[in-house]
C-alpha atoms as a PDB file:
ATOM      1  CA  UNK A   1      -3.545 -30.161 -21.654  1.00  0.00           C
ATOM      2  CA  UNK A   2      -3.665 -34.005 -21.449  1.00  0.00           C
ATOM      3  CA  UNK A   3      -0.473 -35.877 -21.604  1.00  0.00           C
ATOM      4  CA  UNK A   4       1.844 -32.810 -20.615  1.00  0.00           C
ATOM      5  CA  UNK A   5       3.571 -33.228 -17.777  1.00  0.00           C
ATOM      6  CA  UNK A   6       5.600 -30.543 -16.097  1.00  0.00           C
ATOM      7  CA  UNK A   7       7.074 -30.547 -12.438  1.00  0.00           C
ATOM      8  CA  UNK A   8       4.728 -29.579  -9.823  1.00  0.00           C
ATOM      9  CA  UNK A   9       4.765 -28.913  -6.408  1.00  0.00           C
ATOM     10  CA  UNK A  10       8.043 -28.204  -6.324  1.00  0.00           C
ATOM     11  CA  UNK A  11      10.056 -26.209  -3.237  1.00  0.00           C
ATOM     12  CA  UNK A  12      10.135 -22.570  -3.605  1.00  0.00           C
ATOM     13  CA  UNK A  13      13.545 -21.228  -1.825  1.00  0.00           C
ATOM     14  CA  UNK A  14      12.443 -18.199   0.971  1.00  0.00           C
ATOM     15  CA  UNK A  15      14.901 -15.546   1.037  1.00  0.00           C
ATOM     16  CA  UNK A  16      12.868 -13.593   3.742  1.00  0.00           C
ATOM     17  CA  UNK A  17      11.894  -9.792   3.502  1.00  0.00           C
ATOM     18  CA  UNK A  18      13.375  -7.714   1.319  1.00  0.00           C
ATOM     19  CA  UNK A  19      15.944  -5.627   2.237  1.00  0.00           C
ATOM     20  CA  UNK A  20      13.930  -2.355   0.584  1.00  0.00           C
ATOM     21  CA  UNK A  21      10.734  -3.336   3.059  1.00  0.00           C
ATOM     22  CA  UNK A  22      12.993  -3.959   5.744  1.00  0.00           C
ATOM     23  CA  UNK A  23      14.472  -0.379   5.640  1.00  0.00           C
ATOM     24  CA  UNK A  24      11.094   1.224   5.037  1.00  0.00           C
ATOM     25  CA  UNK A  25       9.479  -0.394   8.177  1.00  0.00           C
ATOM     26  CA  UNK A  26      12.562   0.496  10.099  1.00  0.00           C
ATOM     27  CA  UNK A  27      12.767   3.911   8.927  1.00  0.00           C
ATOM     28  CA  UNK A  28       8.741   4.045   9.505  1.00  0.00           C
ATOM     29  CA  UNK A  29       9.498   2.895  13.098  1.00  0.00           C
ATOM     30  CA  UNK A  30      11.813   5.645  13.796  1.00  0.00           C
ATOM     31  CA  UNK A  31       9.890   8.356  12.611  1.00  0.00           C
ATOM     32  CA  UNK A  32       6.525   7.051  14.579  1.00  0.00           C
ATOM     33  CA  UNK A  33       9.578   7.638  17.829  1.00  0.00           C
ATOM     34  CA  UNK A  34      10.732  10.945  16.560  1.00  0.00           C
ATOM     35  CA  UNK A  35       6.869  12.151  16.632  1.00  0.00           C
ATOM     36  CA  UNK A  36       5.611  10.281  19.450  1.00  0.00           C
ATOM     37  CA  UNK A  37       2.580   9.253  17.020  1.00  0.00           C
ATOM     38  CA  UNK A  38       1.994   5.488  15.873  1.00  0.00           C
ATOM     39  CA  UNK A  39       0.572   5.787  11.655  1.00  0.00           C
ATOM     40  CA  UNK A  40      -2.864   3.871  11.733  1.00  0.00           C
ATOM     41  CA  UNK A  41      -3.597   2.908   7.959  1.00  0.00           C
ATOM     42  CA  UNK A  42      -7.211   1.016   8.325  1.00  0.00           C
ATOM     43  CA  UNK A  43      -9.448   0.536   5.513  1.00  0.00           C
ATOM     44  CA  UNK A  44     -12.946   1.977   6.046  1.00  0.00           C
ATOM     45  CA  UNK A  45     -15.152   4.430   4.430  1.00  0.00           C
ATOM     46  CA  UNK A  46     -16.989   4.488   1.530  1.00  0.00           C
ATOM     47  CA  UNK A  47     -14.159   3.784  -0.412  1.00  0.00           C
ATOM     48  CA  UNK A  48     -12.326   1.219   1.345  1.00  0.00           C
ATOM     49  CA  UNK A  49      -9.101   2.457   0.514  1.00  0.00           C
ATOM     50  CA  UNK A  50      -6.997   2.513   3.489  1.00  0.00           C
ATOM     51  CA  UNK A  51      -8.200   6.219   4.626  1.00  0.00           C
ATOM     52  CA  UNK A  52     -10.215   6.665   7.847  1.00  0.00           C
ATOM     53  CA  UNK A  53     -13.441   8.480   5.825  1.00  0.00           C
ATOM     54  CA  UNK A  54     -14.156  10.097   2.064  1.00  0.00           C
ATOM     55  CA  UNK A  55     -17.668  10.409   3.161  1.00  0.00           C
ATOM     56  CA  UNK A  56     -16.579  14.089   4.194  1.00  0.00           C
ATOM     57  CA  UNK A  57     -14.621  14.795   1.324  1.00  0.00           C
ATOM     58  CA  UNK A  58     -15.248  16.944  -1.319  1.00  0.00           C
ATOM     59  CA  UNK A  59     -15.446  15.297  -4.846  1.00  0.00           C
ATOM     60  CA  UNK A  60     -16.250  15.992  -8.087  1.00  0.00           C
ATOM     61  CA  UNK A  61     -15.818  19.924  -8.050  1.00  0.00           C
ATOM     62  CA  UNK A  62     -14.984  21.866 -10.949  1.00  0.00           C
ATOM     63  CA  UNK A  63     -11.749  22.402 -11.657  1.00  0.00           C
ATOM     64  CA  UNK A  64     -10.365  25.746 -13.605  1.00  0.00           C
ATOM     65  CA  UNK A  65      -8.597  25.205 -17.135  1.00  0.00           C
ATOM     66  CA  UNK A  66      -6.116  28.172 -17.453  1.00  0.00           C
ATOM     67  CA  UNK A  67      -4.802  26.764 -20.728  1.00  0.00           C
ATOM     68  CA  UNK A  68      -1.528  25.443 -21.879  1.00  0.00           C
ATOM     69  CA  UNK A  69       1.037  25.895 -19.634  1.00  0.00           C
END
């Protein structure tokens, strides 16, 4: 709105990566060792969701309803 004036452009402190993502690339890192196999998340598809294909999956098949469990 015209007239208002709040601060802008201000500095934004960086405290780096979290220490939660820093474990879980770490601990990603070690496992990739332990297996001798390097994950490769890449979007493609028809979905575009970070899996290699869905063109090959099955969808949309019936599933049973056995009732309250």
């Amino acid at each position: 709105m015209k007239g208002e004036s709040h601060p802008k452009n201000y500095a934004v402190p960086n405290f780096g990566v979290d220490s939660d993502i820093l474990d879980s690339q770490q601990n990603l890192h070690n496992v990739e060792i332990d297996l001798g196999h390097n994950l490769n998340l890449k979007a493609g598809g028809s979905k575009n969701t970070g899996t290699d294909d869905f063109d090959g999956h099955p969808m949309n098949y019936k599933v049973p309803n056995f009732g309250v469990d």
